[in-house]
Protein backbone atom coordinates (compact mmCIF):
# COMPACT_ATOMS: atom_id res chain seq x y z
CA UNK A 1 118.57 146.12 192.70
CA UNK A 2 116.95 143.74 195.37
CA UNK A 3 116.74 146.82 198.01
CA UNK A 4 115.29 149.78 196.15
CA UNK A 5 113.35 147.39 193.82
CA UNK A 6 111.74 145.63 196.41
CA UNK A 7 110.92 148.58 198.41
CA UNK A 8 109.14 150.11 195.33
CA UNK A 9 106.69 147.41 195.23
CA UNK A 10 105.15 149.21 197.34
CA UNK A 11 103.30 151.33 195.24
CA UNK A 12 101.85 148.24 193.77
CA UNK A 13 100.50 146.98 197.10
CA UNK A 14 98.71 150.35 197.98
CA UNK A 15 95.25 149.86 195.69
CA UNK A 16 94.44 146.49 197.01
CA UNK A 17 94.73 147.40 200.33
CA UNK A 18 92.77 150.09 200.34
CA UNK A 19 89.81 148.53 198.98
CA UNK A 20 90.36 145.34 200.90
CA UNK A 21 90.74 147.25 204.61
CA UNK A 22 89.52 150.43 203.76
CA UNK A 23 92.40 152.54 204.63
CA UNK A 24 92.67 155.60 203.64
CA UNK A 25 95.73 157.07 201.15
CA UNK A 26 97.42 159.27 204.06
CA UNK A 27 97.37 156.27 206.49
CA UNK A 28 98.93 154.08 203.38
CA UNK A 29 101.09 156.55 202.74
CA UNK A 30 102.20 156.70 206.35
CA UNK A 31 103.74 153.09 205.61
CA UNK A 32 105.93 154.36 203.57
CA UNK A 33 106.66 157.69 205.13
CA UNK A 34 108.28 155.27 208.24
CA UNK A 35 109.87 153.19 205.41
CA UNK A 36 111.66 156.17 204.54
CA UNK A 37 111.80 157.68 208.20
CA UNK A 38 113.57 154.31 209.40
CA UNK A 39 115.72 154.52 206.14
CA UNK A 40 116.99 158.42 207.11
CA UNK A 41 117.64 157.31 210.65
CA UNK A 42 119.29 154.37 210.03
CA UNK A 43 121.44 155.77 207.34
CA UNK A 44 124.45 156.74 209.74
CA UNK A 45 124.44 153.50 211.39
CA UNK A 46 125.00 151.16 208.45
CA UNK A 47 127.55 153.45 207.06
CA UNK A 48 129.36 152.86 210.92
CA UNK A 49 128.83 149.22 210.67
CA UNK A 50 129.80 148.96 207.10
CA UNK A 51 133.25 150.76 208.29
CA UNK A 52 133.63 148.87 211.34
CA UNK A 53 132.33 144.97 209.94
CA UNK A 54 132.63 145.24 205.87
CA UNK A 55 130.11 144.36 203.40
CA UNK A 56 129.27 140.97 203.68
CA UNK A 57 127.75 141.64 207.36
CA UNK A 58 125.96 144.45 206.10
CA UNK A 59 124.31 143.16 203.08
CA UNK A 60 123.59 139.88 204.30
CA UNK A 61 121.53 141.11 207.20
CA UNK A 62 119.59 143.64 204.70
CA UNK A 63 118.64 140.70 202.56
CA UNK A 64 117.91 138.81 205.55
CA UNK A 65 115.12 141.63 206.41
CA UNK A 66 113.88 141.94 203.45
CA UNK A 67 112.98 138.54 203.10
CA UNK A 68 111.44 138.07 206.83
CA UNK A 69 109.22 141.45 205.82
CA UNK A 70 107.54 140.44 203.16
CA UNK A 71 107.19 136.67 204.28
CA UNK A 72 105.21 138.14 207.63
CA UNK A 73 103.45 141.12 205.49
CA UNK A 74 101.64 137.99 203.52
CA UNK A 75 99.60 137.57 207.21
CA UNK A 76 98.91 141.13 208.04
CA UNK A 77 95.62 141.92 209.78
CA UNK A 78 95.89 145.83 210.95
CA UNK A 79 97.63 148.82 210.00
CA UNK A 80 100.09 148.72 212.95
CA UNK A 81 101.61 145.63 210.99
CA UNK A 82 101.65 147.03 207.95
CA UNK A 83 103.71 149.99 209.46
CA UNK A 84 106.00 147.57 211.05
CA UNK A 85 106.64 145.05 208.37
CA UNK A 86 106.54 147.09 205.23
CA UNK A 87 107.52 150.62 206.99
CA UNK A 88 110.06 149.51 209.42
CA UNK A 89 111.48 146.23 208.47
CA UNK A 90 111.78 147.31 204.47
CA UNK A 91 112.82 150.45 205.59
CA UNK A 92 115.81 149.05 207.47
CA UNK A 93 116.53 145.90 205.10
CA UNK A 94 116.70 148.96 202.10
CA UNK A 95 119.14 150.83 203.87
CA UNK A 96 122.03 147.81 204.60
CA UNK A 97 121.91 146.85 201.10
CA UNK A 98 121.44 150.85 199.48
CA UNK A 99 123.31 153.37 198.39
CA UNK A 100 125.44 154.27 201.46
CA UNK A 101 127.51 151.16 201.23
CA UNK A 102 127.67 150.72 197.57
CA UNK A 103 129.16 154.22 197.43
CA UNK A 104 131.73 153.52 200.25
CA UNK A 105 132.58 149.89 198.24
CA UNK A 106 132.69 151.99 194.85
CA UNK A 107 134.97 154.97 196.14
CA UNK A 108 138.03 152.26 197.54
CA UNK A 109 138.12 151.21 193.39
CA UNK A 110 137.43 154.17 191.37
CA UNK A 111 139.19 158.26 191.28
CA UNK A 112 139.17 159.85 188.06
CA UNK A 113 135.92 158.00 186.90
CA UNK A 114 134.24 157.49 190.22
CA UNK A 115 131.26 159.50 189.13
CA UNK A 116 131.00 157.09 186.29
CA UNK A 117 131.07 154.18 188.35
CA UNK A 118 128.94 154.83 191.19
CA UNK A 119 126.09 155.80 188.04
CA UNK A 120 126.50 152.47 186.30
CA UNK A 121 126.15 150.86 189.81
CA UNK A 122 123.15 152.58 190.82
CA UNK A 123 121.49 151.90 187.57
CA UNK A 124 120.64 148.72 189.27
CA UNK A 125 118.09 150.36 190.75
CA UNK A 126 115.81 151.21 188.17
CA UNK A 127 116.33 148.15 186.70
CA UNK A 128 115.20 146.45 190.24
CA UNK A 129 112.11 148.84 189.77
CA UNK A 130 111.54 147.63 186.48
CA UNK A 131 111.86 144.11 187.32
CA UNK A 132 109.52 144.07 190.39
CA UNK A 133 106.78 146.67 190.28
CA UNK A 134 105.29 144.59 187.20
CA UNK A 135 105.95 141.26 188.64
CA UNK A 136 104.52 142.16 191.77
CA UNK A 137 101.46 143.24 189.95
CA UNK A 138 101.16 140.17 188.01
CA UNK A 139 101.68 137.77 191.55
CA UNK A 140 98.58 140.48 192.99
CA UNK A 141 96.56 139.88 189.67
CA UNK A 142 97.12 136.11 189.17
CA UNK A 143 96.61 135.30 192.65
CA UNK A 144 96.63 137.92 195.73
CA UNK A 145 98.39 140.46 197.54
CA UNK A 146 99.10 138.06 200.15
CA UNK A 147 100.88 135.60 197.98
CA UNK A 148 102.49 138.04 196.20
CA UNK A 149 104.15 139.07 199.64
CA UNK A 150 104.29 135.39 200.48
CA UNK A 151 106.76 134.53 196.99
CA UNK A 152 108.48 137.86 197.41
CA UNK A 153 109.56 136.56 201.09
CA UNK A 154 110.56 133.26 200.04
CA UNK A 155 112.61 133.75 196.79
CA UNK A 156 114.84 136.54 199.02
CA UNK A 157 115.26 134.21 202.05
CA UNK A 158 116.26 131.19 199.63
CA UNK A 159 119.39 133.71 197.82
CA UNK A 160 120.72 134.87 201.58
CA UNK A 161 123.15 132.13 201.70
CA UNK A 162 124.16 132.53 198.36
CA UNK A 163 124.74 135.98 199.01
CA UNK A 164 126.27 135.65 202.19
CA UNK A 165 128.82 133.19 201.29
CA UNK A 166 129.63 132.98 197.53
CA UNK A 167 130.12 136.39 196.96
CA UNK A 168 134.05 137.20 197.56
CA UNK A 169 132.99 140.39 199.85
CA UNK A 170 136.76 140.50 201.51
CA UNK A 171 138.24 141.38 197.79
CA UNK A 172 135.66 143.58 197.59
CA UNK A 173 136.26 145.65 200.43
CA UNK A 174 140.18 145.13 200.02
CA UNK A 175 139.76 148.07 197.14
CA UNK A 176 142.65 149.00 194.28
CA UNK A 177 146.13 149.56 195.29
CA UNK A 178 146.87 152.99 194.55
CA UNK A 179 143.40 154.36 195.68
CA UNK A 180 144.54 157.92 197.93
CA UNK A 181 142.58 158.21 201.23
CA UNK A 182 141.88 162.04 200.24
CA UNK A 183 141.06 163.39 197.19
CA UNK A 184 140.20 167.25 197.74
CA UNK A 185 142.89 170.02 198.60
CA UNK A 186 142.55 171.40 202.16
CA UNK A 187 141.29 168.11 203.73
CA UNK A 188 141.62 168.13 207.74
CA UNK A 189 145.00 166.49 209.14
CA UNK A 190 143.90 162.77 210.22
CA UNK A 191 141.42 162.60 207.71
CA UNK A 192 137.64 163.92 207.77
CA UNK A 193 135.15 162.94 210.51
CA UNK A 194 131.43 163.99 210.81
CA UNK A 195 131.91 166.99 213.08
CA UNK A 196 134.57 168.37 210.34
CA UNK A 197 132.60 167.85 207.70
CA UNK A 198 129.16 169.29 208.28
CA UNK A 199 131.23 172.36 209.11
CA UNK A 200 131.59 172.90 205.34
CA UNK A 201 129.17 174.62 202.88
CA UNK A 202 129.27 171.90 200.77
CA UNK A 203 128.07 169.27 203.22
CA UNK A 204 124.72 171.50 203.60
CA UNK A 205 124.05 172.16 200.04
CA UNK A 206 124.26 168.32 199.35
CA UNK A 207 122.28 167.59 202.19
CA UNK A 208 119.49 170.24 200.52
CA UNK A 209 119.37 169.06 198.00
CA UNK A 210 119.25 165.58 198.60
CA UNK A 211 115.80 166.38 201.29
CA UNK A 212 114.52 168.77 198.39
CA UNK A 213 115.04 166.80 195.47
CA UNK A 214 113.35 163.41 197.56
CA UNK A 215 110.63 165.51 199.05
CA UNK A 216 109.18 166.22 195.49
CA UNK A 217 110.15 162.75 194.02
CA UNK A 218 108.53 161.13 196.63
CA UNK A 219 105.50 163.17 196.71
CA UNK A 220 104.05 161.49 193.45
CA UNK A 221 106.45 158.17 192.91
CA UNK A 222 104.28 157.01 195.94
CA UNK A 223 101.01 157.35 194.67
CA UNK A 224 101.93 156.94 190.61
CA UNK A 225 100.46 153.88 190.02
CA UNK A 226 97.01 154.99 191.77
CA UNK A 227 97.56 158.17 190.12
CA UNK A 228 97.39 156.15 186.61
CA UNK A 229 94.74 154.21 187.73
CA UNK A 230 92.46 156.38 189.16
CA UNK A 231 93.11 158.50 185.55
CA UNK A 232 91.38 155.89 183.61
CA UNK A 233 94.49 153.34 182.97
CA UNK A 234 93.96 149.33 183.92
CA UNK A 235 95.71 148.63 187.00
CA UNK A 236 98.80 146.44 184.97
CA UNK A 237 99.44 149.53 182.19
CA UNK A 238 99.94 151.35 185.06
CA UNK A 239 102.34 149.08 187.02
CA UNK A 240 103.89 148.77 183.36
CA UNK A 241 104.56 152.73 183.20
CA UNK A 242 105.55 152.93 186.37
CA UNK A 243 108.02 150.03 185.53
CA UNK A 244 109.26 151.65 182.35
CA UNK A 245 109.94 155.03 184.51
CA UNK A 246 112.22 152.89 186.68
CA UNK A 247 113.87 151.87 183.76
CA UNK A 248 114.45 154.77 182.15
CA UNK A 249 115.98 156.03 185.41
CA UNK A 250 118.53 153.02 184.95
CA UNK A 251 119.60 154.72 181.89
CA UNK A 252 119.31 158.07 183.24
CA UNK A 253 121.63 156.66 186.52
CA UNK A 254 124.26 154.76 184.05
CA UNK A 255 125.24 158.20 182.17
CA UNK A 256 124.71 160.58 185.22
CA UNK A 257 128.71 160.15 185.81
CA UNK A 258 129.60 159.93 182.43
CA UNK A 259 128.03 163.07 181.48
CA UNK A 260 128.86 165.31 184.54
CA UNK A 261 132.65 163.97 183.67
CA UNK A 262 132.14 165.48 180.13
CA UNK A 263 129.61 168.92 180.75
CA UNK A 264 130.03 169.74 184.72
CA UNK A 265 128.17 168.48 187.98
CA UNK A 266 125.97 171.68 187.48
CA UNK A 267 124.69 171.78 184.15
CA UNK A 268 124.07 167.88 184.42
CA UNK A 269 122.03 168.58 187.84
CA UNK A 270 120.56 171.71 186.43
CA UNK A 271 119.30 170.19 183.16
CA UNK A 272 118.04 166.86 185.23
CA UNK A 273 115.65 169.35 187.34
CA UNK A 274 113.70 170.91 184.62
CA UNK A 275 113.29 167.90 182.92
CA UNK A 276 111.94 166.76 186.33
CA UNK A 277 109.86 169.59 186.27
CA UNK A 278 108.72 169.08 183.03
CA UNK A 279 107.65 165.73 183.86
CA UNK A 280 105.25 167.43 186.33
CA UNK A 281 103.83 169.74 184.33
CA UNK A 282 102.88 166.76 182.06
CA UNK A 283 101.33 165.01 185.26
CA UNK A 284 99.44 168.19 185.64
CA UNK A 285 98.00 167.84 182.21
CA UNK A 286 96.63 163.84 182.07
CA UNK A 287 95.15 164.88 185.41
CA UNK A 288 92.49 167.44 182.97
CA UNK A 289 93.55 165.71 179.75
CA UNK A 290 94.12 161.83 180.18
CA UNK A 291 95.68 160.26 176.90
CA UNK A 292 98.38 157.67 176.12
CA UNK A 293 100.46 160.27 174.09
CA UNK A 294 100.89 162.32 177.31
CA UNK A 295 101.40 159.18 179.44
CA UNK A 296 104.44 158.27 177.38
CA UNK A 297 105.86 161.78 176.79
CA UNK A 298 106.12 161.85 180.81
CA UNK A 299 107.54 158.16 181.24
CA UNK A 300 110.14 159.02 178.83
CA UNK A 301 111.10 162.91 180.16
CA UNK A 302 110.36 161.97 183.75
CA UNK A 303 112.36 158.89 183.84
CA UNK A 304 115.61 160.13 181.83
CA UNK A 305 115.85 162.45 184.34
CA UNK A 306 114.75 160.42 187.70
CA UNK A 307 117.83 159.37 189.09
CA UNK A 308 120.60 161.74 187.52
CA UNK A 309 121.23 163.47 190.88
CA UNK A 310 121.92 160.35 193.68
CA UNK A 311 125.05 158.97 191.49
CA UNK A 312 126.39 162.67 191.22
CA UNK A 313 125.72 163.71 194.97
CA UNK A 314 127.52 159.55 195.93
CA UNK A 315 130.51 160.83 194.00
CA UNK A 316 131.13 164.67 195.19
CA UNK A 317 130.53 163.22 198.58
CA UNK A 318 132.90 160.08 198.17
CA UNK A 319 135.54 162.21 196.22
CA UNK A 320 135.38 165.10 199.29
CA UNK A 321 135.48 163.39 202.17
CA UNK A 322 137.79 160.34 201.07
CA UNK A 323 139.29 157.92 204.34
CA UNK A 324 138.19 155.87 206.40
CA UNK A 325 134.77 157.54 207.31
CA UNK A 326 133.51 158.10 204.07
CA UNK A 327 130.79 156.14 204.43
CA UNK A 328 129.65 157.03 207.82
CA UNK A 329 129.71 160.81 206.53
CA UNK A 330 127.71 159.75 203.73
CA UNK A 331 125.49 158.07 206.13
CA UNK A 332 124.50 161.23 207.09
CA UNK A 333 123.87 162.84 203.93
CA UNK A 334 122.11 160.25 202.48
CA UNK A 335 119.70 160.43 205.66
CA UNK A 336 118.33 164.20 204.99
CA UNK A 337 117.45 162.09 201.51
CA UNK A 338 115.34 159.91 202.87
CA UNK A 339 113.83 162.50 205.44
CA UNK A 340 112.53 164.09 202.81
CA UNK A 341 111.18 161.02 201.14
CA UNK A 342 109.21 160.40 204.43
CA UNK A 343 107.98 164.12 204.09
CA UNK A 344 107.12 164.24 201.01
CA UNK A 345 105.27 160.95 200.59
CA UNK A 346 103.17 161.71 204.02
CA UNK A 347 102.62 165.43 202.38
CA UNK A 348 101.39 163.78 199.08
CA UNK A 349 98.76 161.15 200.89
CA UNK A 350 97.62 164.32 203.18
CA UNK A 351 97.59 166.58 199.77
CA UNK A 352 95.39 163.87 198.12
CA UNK A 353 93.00 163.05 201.00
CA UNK A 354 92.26 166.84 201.42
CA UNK A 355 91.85 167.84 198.11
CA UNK A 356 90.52 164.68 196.48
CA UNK A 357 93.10 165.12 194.11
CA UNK A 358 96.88 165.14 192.82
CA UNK A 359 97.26 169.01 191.60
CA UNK A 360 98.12 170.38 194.88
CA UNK A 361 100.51 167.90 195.99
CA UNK A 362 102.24 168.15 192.64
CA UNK A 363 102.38 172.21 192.95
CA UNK A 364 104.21 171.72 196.27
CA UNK A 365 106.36 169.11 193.90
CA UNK A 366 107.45 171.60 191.30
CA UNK A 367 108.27 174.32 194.31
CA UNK A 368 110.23 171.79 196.11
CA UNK A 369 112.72 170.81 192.85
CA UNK A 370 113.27 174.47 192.51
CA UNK A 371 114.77 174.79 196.19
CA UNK A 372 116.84 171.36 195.35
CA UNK A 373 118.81 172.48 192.40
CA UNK A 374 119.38 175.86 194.18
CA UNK A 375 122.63 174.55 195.67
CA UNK A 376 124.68 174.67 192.75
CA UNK A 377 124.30 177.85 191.75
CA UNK A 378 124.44 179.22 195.33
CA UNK A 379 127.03 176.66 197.16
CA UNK A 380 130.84 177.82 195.30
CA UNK A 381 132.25 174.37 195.82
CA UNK A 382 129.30 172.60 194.30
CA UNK A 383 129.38 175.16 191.09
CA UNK A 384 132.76 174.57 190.50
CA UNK A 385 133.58 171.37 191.20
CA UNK A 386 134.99 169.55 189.18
């Protein structure tokens, strides 16, 4: 909740700047492209560290990063600081308390319902987004972007030792008795490693569709709150949507698991994308036909079916590749996600600053979410797993 959430906040951040330094959307953008960037690259390493040191480490440094970001954002004076603070700093802080540990924590308690599990988990996120976009708009409204930053900073450095030492992170990482250390049939003697595992077709189709699916997420969820404003909205409706997306992709996260356990990983995945899609078509339309109705038609399609596919792609991968690398192999995965983020949010600032508009970079969107849900009809593992 703190990492993702916080990290979204973002998108609040990016109007005020640009009228107060006169950046231009591509070079805001860019922030968050490194964000990402450090996020993909980084993604390997926690899930080593979280194997080799255990949760509390790992979570309690993220935190920690987190809070020293946005306390030193509140003084920025160039955009070399912004990229450092808010790209690279919340970039890595995201990643040691994201989804690469949680899944590794989540898979040494859960089997049969692990799906389930790691979607109720993750829900946190949207409810992080829909808990700090709006009240980082109202600290930027009531006072200034550089006490919002300033609070932000303060409130997360204040929880680390509460975090760090209250929390019972050694039962956590103990796991349930009874929990095997390989779940699918045909996994390598000694358990899976990296180099066995992207040897598989089902390593590859995850990892497409993990870049494809965040290259077209990320290619308007950047800009959606300028995207609202610059339609005609006030600046806190459209923090407020963008909130109420977030939350909506809470629920949409929380019964990911339990309805792939009850109607299949593909026809969850497959009916997530073209509601995605449909949500774009709707963006399409408020930016020739601007109207509340429309606005909440797309919060409500979009954001059902925003985060269906990271709880789903957590569990095939936990379930698959089971042991005592799980979450380094994740790690990797979950990296091609957030390369794609980077792409697609730098692609949507370029898009923008060319064109003067949104249509194009959501055209690229809609062409990008057909290539993601490809996999499962093309990968044979991924269509019938089960």
């Amino acid at each position: 909740m703190f990492g993702r959430g916080l990290g979204d906040t973002y998108a609040v951040f990016l109007v005020p700047l640009e009228r107060e330094f006169g950046w231009s959307r591509s070079e805001l953008t860019g922030a968050y492209s490194i964000y990402l960037l450090i996020n993909a690259f980084t993604a390997p390493l926690v899930g080593l560290l979280f194997d080799r040191l255990g949760p509390r480490w790992v979570y309690g440094a993220g935190l920690a990063c987190l809070g020293a970001a946005f306390m030193l954002a509140a003084g920025i004076a160039s955009l070399a600081e912004f990229y450092l603070f808010i790209g690279a700093m919340v970039g890595l802080g995201v990643s040691l308390n994201g989804m690469v540990p949680g899944s590794a924590l989540l898979a040494r308690w859960y089997r049969e319902r692990l799906s389930s599990a790691i979607g109720i988990a993750f829900s946190a996120v949207g409810v992080g987004t829909l808990l700090f976009v709006p009240l980082a708009q109202y600290l930027v409204t009531q006072y200034d972007w550089r006490t919002a930053y300033r609070l932000m900073g303060a409130v997360l450095l204040a929880a680390l030792p509460l975090v760090a030492l209250l929390v019972p992170w050694r039962r956590f990482a103990a796991g349930a008795a009874g929990i095997p250390q390989a779940h699918a049939a045909g996994h390598p003697v000694g358990g899976w490693t990296v180099a066995s595992a992207v040897r598989t077709p089902l390593y590859w189709g995850l990892a497409q569709l993990f870049f494809c699916t965040a290259t077209a997420m990320f290619s308007i969820t950047v800009q959606l709150v300028a995207f609202f404003i610059d339609a005609g909205f006030s600046p806190l409706a459209a923090a407020s949507a963008y909130g109420f997306v977030g939350m909506l992709s809470a629920a949409s996260i929380m019964g990911s698991g339990a309805i792939s356990d009850r109607f299949g990983y593909r026809q969850t995945v497959s009916a997530s994308f073209a509601g995605t899609a449909t949500g774009m078509v709707l963006l399409l339309a408020l930016t020739a036909w601007p109207s509340t109705a429309l606005l909440a038609v797309f919060v409500v399609v979009f954001g059902l079916c925003m985060g269906t596919r990271g709880p789903v792609v957590s569990s095939i991968c936990a379930r698959t590749f089971a042991g005592p690398r799980v979450a380094t192999i994740y790690g990797t995965i979950y990296a091609t996600n957030s390369l794609g983020a980077a792409f697609g949010s730098w692609m949507g600032g370029v898009l923008h600053d060319v064109t003067g508009g949104y249509r194009a970079g959501l055209c690229m969107a809609l062409a990008f979410v057909a290539a993601a849900a490809l996999p499962f009809w093309t990968v044979r593992t991924l269509r019938e797993f089960r």
